[in-house]
C-alpha atoms as a PDB file:
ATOM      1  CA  UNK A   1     103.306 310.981  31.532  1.00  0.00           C
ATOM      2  CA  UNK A   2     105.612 308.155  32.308  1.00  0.00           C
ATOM      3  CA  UNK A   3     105.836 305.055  34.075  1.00  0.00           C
ATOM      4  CA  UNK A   4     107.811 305.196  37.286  1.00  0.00           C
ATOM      5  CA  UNK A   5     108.002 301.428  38.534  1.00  0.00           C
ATOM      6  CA  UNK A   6     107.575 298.216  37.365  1.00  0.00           C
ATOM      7  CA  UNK A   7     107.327 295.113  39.815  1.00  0.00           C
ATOM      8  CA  UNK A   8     107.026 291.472  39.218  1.00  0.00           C
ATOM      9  CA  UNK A   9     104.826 290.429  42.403  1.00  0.00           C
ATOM     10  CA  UNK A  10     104.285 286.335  41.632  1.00  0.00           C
ATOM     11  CA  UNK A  11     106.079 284.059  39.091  1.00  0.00           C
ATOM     12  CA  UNK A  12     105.771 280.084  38.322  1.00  0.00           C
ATOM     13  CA  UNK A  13     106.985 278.202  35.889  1.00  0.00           C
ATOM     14  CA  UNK A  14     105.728 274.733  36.022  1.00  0.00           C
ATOM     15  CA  UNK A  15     106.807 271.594  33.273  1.00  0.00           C
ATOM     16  CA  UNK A  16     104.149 269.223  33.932  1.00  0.00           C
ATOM     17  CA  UNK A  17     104.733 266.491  31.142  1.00  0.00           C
ATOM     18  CA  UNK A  18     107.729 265.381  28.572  1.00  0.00           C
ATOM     19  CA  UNK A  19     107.253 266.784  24.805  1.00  0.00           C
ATOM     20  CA  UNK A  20     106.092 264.279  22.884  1.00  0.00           C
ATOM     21  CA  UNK A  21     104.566 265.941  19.835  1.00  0.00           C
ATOM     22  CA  UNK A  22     103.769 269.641  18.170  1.00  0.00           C
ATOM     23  CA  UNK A  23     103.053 272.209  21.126  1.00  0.00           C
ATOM     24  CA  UNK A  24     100.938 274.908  20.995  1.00  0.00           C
ATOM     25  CA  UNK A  25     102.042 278.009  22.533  1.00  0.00           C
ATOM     26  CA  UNK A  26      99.169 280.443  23.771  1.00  0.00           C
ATOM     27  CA  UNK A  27      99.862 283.592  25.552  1.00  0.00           C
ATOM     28  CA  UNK A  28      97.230 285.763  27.464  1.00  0.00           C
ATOM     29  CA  UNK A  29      98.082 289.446  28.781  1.00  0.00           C
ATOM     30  CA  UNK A  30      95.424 291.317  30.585  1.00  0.00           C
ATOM     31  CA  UNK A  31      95.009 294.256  33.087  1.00  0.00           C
ATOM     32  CA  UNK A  32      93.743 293.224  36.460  1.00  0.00           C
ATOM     33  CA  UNK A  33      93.153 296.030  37.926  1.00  0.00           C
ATOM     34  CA  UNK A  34      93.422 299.401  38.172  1.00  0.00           C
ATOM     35  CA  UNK A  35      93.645 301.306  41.702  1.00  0.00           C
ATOM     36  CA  UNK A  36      95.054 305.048  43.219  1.00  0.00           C
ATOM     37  CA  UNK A  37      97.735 304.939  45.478  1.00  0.00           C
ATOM     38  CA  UNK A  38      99.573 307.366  47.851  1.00  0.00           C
ATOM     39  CA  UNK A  39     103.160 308.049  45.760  1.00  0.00           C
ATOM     40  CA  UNK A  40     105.578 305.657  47.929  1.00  0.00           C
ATOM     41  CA  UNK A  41     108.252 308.421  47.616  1.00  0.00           C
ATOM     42  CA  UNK A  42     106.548 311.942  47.806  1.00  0.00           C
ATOM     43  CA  UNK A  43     105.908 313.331  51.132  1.00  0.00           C
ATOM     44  CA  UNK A  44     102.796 315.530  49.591  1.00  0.00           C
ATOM     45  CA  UNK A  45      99.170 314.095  49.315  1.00  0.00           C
ATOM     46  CA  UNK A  46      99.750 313.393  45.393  1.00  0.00           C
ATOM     47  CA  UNK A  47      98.391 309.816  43.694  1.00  0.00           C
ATOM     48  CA  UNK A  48      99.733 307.802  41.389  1.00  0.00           C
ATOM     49  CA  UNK A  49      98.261 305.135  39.660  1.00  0.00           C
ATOM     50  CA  UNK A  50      98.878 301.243  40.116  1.00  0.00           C
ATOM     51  CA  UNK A  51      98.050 299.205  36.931  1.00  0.00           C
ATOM     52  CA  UNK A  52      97.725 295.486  38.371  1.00  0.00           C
ATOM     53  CA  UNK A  53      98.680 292.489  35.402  1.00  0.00           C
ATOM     54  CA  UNK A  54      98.971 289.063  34.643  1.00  0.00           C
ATOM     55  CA  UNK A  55     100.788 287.962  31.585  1.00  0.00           C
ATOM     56  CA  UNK A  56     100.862 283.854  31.219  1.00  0.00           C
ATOM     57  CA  UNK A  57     102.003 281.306  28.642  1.00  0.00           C
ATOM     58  CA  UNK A  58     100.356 278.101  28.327  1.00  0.00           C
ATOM     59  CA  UNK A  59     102.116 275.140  26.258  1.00  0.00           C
ATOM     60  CA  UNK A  60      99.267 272.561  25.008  1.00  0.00           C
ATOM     61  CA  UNK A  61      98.536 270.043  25.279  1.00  0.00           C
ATOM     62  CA  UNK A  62      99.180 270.368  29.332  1.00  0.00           C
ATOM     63  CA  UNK A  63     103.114 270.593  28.734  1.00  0.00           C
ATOM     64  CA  UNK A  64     104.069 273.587  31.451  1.00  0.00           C
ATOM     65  CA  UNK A  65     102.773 277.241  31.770  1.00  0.00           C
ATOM     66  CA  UNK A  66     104.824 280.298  32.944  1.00  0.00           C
ATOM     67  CA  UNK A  67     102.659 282.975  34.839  1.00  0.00           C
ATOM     68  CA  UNK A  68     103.853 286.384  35.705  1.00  0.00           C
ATOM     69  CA  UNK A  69     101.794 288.545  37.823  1.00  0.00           C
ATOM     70  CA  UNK A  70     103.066 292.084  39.013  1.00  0.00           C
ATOM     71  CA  UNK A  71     102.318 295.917  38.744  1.00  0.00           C
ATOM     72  CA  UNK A  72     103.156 298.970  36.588  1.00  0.00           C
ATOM     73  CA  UNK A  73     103.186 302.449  38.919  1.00  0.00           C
ATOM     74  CA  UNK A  74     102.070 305.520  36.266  1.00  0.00           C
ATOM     75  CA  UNK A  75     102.654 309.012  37.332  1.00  0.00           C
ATOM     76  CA  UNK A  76     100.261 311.708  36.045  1.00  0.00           C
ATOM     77  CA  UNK A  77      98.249 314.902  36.954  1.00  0.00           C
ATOM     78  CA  UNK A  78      95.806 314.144  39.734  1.00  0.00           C
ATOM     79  CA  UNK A  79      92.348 314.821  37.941  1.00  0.00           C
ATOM     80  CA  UNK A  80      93.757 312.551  35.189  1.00  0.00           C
ATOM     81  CA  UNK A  81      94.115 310.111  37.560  1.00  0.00           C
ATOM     82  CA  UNK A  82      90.880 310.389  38.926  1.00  0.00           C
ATOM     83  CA  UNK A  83      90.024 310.107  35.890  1.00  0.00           C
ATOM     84  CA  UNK A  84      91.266 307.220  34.272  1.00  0.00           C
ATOM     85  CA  UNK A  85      90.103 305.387  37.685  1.00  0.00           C
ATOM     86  CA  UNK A  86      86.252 306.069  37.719  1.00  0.00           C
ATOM     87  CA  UNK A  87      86.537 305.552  33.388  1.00  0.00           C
ATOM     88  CA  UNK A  88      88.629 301.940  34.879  1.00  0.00           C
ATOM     89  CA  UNK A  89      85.636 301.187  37.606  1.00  0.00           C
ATOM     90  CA  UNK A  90      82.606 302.222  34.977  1.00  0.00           C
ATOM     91  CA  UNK A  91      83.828 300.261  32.062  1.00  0.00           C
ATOM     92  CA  UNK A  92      86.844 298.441  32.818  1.00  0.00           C
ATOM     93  CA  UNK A  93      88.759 299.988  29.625  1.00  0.00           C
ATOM     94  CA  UNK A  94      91.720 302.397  29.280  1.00  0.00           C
ATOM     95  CA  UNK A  95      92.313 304.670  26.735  1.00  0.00           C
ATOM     96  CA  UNK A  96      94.086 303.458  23.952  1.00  0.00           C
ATOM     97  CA  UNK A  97      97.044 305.755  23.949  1.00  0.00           C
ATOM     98  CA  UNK A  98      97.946 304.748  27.306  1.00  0.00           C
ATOM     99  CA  UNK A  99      96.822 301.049  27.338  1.00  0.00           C
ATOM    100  CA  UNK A 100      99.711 301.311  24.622  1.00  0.00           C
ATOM    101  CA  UNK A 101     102.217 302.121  26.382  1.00  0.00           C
ATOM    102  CA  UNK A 102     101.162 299.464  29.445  1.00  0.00           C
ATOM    103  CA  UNK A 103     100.926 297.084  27.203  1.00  0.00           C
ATOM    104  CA  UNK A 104     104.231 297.507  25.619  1.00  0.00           C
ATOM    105  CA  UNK A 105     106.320 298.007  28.744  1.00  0.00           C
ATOM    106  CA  UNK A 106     104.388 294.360  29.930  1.00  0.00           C
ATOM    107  CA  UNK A 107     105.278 292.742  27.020  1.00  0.00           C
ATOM    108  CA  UNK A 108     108.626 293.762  26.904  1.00  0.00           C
ATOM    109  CA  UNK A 109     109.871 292.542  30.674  1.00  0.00           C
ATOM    110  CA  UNK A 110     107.448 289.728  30.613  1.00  0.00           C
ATOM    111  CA  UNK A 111     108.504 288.090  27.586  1.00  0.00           C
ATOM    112  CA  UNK A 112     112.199 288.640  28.641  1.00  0.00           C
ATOM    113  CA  UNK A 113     111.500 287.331  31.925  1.00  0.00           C
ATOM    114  CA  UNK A 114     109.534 284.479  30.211  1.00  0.00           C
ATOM    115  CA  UNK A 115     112.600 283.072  28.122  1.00  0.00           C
ATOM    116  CA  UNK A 116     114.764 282.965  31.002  1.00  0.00           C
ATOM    117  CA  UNK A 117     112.464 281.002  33.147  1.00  0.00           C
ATOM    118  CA  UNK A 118     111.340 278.570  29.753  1.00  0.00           C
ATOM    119  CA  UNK A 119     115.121 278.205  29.635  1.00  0.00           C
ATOM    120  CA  UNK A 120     115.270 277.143  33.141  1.00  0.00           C
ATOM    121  CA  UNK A 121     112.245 274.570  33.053  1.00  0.00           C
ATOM    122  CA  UNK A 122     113.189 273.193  29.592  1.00  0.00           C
ATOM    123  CA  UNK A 123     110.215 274.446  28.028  1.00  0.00           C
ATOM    124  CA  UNK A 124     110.500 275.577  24.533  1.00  0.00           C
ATOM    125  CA  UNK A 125     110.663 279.603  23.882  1.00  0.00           C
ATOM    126  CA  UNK A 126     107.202 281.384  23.226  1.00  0.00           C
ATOM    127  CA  UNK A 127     107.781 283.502  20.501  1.00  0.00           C
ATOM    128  CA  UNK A 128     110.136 281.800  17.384  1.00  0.00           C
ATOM    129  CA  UNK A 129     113.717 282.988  17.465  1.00  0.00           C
ATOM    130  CA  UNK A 130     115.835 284.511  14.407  1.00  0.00           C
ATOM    131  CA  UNK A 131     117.792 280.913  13.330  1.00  0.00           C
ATOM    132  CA  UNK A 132     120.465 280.697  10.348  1.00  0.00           C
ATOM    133  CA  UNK A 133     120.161 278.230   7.685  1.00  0.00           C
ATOM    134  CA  UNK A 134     123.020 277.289   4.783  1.00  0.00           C
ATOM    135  CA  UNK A 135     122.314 278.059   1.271  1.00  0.00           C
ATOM    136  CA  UNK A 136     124.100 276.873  -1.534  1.00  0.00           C
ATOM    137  CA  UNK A 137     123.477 279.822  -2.869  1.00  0.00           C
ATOM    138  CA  UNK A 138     126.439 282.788  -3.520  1.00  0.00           C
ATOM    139  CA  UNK A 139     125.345 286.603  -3.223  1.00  0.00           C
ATOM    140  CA  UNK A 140     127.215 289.198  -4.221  1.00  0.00           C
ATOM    141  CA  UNK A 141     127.651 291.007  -1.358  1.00  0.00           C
ATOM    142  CA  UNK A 142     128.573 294.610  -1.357  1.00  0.00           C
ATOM    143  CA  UNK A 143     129.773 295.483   2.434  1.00  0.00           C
END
């Protein structure tokens, strides 16, 4: 069933020191929490479910961090629901299929949101980015 909202709730981005040497880039992505909620739109009595996460990036040693904290909202039929909430509260896992798909969505609109704000700080992007480099070298290229 498909995601029907996705909501930053907190953001910092923080540069606490000058880069002086290598940095280490370490990201963390985990689901907070996992609760039922009356759908914010429907007028009936249906639930929908309200995946809570926090996706941060820490630059070592004690350079900056970015942390993004917000929600996914995840439509589905209502003993699925219930479901996937007392499997959430009993074990505090998700079932792979669908902790896919959360995870995915997270890490796409976090890590966009993360360049922006690294941008903005003058931290150094998290994940290397595509860069072109001269060769002396001719190809015979066919186009």
């Amino acid at each position: 069933m498909p995601i029907v909202g996705f909501n930053f709730e907190k953001i910092t981005a923080e540069k606490k020191q000058l880069i002086k040497d290598k940095v280490n880039v370490k990201t963390d992505l985990h689901i907070v929490e996992v609760t039922e909620e009356a759908m914010p739109i429907a007028k009936s009595k249906e639930k929908i479910l309200k995946f809570s996460f926090e996706f941060s990036i820490n630059y070592e040693p004690k350079i900056g961090d970015i942390i993004l904290k917000g929600h996914i909202l995840y439509l589905d039929d209502q003993p699925k629901i219930t479901s996937i909430v007392k499997e959430w509260k009993k074990t505090k896992k998700i079932e792979t299929k669908l902790m896919e798909q959360l995870l995915n969505t997270i890490l796409i609109r976090s890590n966009i949101k993360a360049f922006s704000l690294a941008q903005e700080v003058n931290l150094p992007p998290h994940i290397r980015l595509p860069i072109i480099k001269p060769t002396d070298k001719v190809g015979n290229y066919i186009g």
